[in-house]
N, C-alpha and C. Protein backbone atom coordinates (compact mmCIF):
# COMPACT_ATOMS: atom_id res chain seq x y z
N UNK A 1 -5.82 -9.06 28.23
CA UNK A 1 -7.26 -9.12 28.18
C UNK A 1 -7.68 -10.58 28.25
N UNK A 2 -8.61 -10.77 29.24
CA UNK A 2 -9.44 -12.06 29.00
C UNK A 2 -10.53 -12.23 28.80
N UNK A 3 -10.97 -13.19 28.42
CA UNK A 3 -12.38 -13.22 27.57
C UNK A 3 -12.99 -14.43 28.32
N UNK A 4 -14.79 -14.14 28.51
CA UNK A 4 -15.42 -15.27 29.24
C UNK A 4 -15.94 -16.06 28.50
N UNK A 5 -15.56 -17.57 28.18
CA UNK A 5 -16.07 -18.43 27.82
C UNK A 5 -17.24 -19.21 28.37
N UNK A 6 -18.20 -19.11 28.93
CA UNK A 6 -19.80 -19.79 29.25
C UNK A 6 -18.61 -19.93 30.80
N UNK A 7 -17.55 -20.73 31.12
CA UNK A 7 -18.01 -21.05 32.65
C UNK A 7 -16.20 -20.90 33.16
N UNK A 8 -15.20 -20.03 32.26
CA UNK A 8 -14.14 -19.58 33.09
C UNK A 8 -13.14 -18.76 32.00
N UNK A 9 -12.59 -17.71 32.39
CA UNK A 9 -11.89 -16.97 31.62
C UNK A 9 -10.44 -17.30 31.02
N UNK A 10 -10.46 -17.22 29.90
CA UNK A 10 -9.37 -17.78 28.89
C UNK A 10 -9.02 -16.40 28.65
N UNK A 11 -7.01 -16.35 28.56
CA UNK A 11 -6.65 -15.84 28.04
C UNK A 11 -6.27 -15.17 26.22
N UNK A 12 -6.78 -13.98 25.94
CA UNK A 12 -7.03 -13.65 24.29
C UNK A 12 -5.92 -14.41 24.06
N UNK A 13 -5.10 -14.78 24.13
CA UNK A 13 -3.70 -15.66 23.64
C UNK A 13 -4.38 -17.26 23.67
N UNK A 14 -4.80 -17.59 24.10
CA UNK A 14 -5.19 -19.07 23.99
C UNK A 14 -6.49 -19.12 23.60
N UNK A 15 -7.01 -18.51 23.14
CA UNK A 15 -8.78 -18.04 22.73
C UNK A 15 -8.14 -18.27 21.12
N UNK A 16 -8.45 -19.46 20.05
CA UNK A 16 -8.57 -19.93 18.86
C UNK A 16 -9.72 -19.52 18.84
N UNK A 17 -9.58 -18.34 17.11
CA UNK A 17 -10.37 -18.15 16.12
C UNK A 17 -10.46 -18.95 15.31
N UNK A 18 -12.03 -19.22 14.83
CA UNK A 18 -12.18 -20.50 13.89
C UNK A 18 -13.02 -19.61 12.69
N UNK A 19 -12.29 -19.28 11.55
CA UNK A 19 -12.93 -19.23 10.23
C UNK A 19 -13.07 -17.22 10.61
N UNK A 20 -12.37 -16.89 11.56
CA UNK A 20 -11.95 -15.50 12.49
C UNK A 20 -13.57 -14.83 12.73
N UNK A 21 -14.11 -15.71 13.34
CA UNK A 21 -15.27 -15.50 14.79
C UNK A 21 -14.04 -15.12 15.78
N UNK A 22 -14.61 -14.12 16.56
CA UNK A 22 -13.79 -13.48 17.68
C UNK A 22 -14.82 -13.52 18.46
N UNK A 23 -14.57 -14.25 19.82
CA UNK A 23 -15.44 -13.96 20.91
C UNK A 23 -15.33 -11.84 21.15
N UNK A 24 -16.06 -11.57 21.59
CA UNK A 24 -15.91 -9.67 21.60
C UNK A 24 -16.91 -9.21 22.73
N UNK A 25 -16.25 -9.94 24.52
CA UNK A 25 -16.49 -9.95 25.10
C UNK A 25 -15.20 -9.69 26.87
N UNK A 26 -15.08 -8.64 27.17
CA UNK A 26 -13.85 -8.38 27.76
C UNK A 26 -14.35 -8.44 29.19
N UNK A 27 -14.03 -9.90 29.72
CA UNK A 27 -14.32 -10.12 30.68
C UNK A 27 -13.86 -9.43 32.48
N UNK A 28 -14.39 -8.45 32.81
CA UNK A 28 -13.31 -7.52 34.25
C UNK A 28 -13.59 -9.27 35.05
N UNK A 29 -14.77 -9.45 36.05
CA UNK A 29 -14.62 -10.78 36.62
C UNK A 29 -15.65 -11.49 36.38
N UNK A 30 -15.70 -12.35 37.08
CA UNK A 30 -16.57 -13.75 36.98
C UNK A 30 -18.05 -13.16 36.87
N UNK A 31 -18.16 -12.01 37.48
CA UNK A 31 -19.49 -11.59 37.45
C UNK A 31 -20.27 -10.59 36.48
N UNK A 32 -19.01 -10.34 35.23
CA UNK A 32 -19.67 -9.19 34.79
C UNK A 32 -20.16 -10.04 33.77
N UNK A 33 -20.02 -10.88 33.20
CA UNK A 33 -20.12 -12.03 31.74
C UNK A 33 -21.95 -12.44 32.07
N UNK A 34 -22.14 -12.50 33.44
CA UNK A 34 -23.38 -13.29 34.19
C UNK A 34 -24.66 -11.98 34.64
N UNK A 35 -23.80 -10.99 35.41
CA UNK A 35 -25.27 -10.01 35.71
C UNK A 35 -25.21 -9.16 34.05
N UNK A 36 -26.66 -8.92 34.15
CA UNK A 36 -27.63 -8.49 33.75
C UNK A 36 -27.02 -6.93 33.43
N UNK A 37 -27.62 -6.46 34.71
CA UNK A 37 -27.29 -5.03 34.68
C UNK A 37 -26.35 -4.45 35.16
N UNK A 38 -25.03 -4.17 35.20
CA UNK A 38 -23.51 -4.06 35.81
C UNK A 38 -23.70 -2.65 36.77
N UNK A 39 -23.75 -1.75 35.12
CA UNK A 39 -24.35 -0.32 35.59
C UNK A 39 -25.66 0.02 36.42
N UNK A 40 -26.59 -0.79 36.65
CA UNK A 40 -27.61 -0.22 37.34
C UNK A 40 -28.65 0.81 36.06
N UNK A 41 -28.19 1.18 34.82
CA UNK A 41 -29.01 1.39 33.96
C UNK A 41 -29.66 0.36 32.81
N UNK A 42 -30.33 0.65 32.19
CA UNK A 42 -30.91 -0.04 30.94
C UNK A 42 -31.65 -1.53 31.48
N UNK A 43 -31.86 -2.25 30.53
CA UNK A 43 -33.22 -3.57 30.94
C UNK A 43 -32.26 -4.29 30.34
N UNK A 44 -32.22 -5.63 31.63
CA UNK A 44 -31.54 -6.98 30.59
C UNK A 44 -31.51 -7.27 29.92
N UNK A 45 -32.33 -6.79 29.38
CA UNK A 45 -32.86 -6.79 27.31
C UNK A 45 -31.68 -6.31 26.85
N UNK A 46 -31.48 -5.17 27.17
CA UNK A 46 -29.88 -4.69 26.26
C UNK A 46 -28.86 -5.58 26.18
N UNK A 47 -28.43 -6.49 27.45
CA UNK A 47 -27.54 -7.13 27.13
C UNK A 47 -27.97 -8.40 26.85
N UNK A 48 -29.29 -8.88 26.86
CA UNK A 48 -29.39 -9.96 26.24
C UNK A 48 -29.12 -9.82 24.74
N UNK A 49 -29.71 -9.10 24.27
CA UNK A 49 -29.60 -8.75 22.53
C UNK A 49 -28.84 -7.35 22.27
N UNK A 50 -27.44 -8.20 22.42
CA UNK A 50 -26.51 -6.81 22.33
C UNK A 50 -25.68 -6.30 20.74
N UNK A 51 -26.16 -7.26 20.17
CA UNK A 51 -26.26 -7.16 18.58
C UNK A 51 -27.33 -6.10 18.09
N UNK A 52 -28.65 -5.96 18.59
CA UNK A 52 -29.47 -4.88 17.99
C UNK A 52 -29.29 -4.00 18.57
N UNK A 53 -28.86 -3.83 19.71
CA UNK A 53 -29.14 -2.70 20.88
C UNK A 53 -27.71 -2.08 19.98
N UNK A 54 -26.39 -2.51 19.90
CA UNK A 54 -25.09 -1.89 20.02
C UNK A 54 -24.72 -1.92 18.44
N UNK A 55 -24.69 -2.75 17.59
CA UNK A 55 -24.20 -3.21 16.30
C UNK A 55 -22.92 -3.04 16.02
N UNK A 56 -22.19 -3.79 16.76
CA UNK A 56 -21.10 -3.56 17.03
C UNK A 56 -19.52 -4.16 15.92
N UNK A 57 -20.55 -5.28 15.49
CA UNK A 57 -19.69 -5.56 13.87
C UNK A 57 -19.57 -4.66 12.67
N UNK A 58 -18.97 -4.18 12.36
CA UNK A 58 -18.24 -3.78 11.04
C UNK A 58 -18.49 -4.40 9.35
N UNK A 59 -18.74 -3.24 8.39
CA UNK A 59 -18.13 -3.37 7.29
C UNK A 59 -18.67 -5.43 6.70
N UNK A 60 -20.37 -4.78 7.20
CA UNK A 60 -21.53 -5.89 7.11
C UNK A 60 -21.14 -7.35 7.56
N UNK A 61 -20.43 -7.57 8.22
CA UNK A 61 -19.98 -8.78 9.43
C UNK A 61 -21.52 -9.13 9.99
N UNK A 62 -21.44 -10.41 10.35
CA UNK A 62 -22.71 -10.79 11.16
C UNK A 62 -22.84 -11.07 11.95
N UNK A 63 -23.77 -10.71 13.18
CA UNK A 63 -23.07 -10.78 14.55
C UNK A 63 -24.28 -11.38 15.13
N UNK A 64 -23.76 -12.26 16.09
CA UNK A 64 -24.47 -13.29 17.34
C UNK A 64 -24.44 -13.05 18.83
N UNK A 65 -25.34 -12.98 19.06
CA UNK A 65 -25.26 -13.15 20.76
C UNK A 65 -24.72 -14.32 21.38
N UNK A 66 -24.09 -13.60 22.21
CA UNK A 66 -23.43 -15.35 22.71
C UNK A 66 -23.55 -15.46 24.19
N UNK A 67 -24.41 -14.45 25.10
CA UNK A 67 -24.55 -14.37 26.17
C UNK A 67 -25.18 -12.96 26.44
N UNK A 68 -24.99 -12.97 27.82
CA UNK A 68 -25.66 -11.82 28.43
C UNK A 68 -24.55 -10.66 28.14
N UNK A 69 -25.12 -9.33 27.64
CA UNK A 69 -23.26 -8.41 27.15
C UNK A 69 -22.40 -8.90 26.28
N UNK A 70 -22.44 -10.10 25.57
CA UNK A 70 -21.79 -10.25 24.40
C UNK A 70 -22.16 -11.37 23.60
N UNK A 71 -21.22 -10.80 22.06
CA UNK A 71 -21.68 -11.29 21.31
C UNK A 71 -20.06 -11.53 20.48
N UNK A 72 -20.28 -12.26 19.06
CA UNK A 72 -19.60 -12.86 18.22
C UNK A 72 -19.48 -12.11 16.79
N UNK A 73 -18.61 -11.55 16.57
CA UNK A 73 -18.83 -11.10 14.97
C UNK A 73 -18.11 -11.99 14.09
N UNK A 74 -18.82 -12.50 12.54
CA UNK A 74 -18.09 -13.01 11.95
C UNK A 74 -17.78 -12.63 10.66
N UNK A 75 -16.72 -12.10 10.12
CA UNK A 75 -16.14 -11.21 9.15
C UNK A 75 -16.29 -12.17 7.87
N UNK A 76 -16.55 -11.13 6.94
CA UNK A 76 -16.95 -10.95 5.51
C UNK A 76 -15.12 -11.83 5.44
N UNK A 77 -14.86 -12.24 4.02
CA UNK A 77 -13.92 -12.27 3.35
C UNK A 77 -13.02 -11.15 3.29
N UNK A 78 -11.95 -10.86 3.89
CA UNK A 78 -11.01 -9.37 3.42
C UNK A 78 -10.88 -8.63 4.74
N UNK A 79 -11.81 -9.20 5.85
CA UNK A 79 -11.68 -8.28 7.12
C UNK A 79 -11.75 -8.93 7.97
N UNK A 80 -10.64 -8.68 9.51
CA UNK A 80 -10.35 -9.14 10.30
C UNK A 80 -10.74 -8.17 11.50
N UNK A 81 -10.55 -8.66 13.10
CA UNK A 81 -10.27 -7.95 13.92
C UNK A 81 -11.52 -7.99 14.74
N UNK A 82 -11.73 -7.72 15.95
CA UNK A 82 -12.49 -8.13 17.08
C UNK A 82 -14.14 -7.75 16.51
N UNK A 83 -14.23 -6.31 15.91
CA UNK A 83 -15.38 -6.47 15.34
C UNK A 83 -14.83 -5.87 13.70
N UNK A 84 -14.37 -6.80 13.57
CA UNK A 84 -14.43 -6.81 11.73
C UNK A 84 -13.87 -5.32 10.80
N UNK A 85 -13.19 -4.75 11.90
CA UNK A 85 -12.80 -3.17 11.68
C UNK A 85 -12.13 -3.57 10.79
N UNK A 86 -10.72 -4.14 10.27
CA UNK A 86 -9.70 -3.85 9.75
C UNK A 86 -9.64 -5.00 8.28
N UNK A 87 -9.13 -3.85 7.20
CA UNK A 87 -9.28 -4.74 5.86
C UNK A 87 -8.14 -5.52 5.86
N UNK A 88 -8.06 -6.26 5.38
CA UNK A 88 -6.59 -7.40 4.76
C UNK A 88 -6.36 -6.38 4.06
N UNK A 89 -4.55 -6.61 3.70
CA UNK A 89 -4.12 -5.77 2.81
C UNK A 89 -3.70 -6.79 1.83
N UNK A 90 -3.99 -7.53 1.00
CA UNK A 90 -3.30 -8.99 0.28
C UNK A 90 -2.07 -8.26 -0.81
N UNK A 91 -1.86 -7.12 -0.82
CA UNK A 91 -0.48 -6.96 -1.27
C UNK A 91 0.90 -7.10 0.11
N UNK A 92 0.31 -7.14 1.20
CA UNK A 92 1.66 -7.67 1.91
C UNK A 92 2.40 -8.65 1.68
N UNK A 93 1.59 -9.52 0.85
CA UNK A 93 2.58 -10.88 0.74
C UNK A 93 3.14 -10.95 -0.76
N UNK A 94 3.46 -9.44 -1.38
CA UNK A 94 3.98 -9.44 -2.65
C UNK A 94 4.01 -10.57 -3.38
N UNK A 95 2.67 -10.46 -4.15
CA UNK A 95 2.11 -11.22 -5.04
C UNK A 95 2.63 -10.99 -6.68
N UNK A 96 2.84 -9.93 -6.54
CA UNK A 96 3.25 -9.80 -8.26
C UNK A 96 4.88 -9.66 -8.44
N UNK A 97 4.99 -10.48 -9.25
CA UNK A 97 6.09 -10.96 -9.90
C UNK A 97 6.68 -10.16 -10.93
N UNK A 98 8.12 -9.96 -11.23
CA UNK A 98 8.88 -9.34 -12.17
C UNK A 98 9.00 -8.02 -12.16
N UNK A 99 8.51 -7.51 -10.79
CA UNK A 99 8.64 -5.79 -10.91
C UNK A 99 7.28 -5.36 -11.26
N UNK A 100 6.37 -6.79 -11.12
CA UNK A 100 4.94 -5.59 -11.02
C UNK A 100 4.58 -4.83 -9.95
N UNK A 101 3.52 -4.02 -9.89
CA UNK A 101 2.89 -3.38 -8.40
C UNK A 101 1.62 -3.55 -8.59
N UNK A 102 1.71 -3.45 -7.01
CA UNK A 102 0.00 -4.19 -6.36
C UNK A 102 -0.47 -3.00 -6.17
N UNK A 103 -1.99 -3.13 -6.28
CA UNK A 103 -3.22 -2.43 -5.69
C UNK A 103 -3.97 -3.17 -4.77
N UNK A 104 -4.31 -3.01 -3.73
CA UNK A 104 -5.03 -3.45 -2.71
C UNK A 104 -6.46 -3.46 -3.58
N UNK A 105 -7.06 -4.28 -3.35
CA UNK A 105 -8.76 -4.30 -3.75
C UNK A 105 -9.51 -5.04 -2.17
N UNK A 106 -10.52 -4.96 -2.08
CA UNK A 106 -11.70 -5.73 -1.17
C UNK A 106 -11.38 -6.96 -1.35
N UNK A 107 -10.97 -7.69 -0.51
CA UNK A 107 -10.75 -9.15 -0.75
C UNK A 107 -9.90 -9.27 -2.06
N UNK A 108 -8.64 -8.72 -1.89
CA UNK A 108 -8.38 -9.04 -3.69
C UNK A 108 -7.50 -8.70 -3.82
N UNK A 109 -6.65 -8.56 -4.99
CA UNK A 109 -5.51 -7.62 -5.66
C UNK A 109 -5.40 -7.57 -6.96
N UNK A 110 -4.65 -6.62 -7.25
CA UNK A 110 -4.89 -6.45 -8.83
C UNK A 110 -3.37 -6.12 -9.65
N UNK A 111 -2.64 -6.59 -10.30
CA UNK A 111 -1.18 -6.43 -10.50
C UNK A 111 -0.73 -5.51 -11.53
N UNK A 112 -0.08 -4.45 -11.69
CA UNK A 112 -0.20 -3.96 -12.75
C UNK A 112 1.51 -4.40 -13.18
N UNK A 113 1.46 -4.98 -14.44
CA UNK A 113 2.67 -5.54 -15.08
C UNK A 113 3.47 -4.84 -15.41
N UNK A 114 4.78 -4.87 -15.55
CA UNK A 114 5.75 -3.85 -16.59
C UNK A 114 5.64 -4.75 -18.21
N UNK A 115 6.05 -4.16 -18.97
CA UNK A 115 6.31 -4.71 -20.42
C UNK A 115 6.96 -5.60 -20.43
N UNK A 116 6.23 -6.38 -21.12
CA UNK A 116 6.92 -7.68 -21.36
C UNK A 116 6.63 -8.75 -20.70
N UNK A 117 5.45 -8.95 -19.50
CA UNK A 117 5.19 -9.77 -18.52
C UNK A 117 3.59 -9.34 -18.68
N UNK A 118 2.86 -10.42 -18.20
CA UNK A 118 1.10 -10.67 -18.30
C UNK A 118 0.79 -11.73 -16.89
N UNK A 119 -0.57 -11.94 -17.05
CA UNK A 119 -0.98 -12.79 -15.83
C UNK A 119 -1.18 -12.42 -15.03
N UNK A 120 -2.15 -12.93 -13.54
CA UNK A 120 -3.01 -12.30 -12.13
C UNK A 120 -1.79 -12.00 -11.73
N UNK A 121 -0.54 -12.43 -11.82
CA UNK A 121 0.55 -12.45 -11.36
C UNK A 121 1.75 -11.44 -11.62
N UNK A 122 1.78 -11.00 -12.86
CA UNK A 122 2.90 -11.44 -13.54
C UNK A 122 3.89 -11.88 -13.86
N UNK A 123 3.44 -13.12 -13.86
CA UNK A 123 4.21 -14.23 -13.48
C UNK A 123 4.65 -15.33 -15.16
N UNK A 124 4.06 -14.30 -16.22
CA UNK A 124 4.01 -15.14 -17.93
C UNK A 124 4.64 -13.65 -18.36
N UNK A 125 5.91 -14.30 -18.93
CA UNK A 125 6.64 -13.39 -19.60
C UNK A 125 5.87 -13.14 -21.30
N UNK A 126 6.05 -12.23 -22.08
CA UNK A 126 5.41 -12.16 -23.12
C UNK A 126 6.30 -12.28 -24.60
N UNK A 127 7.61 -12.20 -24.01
CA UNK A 127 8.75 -12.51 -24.74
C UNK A 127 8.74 -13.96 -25.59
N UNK A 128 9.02 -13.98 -26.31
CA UNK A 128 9.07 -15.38 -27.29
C UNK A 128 10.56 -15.99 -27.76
N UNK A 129 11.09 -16.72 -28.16
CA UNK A 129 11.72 -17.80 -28.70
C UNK A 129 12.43 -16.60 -29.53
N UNK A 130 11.48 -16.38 -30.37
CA UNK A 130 12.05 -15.49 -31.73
C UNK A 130 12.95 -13.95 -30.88
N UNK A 131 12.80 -14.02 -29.86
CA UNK A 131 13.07 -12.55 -29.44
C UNK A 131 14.80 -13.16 -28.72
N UNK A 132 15.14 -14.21 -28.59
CA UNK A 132 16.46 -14.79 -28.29
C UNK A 132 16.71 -14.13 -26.62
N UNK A 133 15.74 -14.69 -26.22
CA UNK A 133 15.98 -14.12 -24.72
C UNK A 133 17.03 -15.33 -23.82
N UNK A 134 17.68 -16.29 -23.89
CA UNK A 134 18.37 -17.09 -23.61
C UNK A 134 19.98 -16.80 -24.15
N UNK A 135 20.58 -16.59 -22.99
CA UNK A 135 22.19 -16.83 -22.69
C UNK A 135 23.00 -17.31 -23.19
N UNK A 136 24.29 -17.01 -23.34
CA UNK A 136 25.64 -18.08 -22.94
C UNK A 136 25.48 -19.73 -23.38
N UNK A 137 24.65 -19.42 -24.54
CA UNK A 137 23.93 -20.46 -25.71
C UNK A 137 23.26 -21.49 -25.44
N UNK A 138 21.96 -20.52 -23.93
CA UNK A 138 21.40 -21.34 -23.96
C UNK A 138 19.62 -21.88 -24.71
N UNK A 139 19.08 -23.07 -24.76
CA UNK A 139 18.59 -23.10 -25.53
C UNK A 139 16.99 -22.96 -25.35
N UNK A 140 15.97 -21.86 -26.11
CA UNK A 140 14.72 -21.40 -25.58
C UNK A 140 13.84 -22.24 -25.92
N UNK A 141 12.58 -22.38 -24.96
CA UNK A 141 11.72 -24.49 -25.44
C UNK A 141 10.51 -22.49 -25.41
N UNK A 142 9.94 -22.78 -26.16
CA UNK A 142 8.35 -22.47 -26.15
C UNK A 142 7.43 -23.04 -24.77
N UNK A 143 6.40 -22.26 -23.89
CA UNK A 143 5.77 -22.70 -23.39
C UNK A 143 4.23 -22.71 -23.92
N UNK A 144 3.42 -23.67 -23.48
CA UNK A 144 2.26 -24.27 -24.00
C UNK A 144 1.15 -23.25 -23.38
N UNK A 145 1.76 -22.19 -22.24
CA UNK A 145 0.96 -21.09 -22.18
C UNK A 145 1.57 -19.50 -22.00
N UNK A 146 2.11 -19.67 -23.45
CA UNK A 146 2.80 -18.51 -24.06
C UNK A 146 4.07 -17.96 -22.61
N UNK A 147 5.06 -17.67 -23.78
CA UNK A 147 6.09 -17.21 -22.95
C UNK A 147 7.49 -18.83 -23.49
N UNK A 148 8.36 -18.57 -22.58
CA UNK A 148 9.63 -19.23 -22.68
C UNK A 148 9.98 -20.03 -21.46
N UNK A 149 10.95 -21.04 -21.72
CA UNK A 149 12.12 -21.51 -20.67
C UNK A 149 12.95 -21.52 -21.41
N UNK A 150 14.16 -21.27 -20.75
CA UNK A 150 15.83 -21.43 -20.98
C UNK A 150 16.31 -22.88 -20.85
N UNK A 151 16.49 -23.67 -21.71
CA UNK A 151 17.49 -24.94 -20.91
C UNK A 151 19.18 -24.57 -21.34
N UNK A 152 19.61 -24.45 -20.13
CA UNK A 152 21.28 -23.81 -19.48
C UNK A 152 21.87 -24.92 -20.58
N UNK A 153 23.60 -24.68 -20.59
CA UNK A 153 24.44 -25.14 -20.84
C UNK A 153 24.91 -25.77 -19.35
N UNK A 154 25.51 -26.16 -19.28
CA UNK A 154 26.23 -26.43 -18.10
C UNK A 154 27.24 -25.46 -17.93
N UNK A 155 27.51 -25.11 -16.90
CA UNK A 155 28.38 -23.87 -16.24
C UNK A 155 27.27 -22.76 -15.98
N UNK A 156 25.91 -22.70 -16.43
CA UNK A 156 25.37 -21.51 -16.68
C UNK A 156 23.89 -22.06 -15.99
N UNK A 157 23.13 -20.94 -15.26
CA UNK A 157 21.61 -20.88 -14.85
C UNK A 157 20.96 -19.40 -14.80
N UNK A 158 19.64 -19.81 -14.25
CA UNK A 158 19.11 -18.64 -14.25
C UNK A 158 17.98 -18.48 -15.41
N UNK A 159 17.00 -18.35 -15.30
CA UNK A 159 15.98 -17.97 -15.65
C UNK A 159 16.34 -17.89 -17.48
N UNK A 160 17.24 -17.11 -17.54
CA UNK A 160 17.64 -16.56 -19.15
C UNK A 160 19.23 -17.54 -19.00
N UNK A 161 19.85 -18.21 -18.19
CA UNK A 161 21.15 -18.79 -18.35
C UNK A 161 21.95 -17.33 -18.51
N UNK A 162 21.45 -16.52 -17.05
CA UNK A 162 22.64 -15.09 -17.32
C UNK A 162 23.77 -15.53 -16.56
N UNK A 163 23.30 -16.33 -15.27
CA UNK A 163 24.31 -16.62 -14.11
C UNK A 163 25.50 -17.53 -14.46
N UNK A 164 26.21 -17.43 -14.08
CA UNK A 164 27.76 -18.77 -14.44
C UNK A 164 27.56 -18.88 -12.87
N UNK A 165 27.48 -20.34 -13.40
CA UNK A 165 27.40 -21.15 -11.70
C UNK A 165 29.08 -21.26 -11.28
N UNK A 166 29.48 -21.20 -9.96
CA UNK A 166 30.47 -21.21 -9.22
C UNK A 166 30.61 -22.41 -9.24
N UNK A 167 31.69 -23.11 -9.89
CA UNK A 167 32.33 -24.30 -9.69
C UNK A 167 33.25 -24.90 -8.27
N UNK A 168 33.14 -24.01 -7.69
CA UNK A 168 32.98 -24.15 -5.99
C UNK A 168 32.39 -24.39 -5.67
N UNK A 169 31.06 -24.02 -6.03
CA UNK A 169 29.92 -24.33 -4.66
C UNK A 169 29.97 -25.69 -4.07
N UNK A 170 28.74 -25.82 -3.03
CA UNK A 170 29.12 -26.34 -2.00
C UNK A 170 28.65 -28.19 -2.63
N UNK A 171 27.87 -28.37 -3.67
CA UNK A 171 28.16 -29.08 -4.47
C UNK A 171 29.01 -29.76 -5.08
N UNK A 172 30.23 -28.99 -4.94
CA UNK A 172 31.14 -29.36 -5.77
C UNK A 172 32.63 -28.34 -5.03
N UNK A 173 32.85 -28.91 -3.98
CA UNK A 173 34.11 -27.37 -3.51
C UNK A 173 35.36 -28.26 -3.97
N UNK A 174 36.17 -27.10 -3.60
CA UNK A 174 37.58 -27.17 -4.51
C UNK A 174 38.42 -28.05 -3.48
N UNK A 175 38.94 -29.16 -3.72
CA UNK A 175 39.83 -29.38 -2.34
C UNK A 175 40.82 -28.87 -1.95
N UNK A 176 40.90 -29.63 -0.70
CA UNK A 176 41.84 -28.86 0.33
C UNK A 176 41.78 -27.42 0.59
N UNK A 177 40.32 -27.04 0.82
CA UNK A 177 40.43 -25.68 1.06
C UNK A 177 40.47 -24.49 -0.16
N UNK A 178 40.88 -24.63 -0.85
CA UNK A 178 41.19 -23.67 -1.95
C UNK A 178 40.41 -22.65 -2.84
N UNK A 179 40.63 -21.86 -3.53
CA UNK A 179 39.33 -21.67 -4.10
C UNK A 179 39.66 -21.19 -5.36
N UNK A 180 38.75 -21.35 -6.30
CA UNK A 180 38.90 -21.61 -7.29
C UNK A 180 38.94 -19.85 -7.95
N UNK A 181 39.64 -19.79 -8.92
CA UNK A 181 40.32 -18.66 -9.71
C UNK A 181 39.62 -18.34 -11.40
């Protein structure tokens, strides 16, 4: 599909959305962007003001004329797409942390936590110091907005110091090939 820009047709692939204004104008040739009346019905009026005549934006988008037969929709927060049809889903980009689950909202999301975890996120454990959530002796610091860190022993990481770090790794490999037992 190509789209007419005022004075030559750009391909939808090289047509940059800015702030996702979509030109929403499907250009057949040079001449349909320019006459008036294509069909031989209705008054140039229709396609001059093809925002009142058609209302062709979506899900209260606001839409501009941008020529004769077309116009510009520009989408609310949360909705995308040529005329503003389609919602964001903002749980695609798995936002919640620790085994929470998302709910899609309007522009939004909402996390529902498992026990033991809080925050837009859950991303603040609710566990404390006193509850000895730290490892392989390692040692729990209080955080200043509730919840814990682990500081590891050496040999040991991980969130709680569950992991024993590989004294191989690539940090530190075994020589001559070998590997460690």
């Amino acid at each position: 599909m190509k789209i007419w820009t005022y004075d030559k047709f750009v391909p939808v692939s090289e047509f940059v959305s800015h702030e996702r204004v979509i030109v929403a104008k499907e250009a057949k040739s040079p001449l349909d962007p320019v006459e008036p009346n294509p069909s031989g019905t209705g008054s140039p009026q229709t396609y001059l003001n093809y925002c009142t005549n058609h209302r062709p934006c979506q899900n209260q988008a606001s839409c501009t004329n941008t020529g004769e037969g077309s116009y510009t929709c520009t989408c609310r927060p949360g909705f995308l797409g040529l005329n503003c049809e389609i919602e964001t889903n903002e749980c695609d980009s798995n936002p919640c942390r620790n085994g929470g689950s998302c709910k899609d909202l309007l522009n939004g999301f909402s996390c529902a936590c498992p026990q033991g975890f809080y925050g837009k996120n859950c991303e603040i454990s609710a566990m404390r110091c006193a509850d000895g959530p730290c490892f392989n002796g390692g040692t729990c610091v209080e955080a200043d907005t509730g919840g814990y860190s682990c500081r590891c022993p050496t040999g040991f990481m991980g969130s709680n110091c569950e992991k024993r770090m590989d004294r191989c790794s690539s940090s530190s490999p075994c020589a001559n090939g070998t590997n460690h037992v």
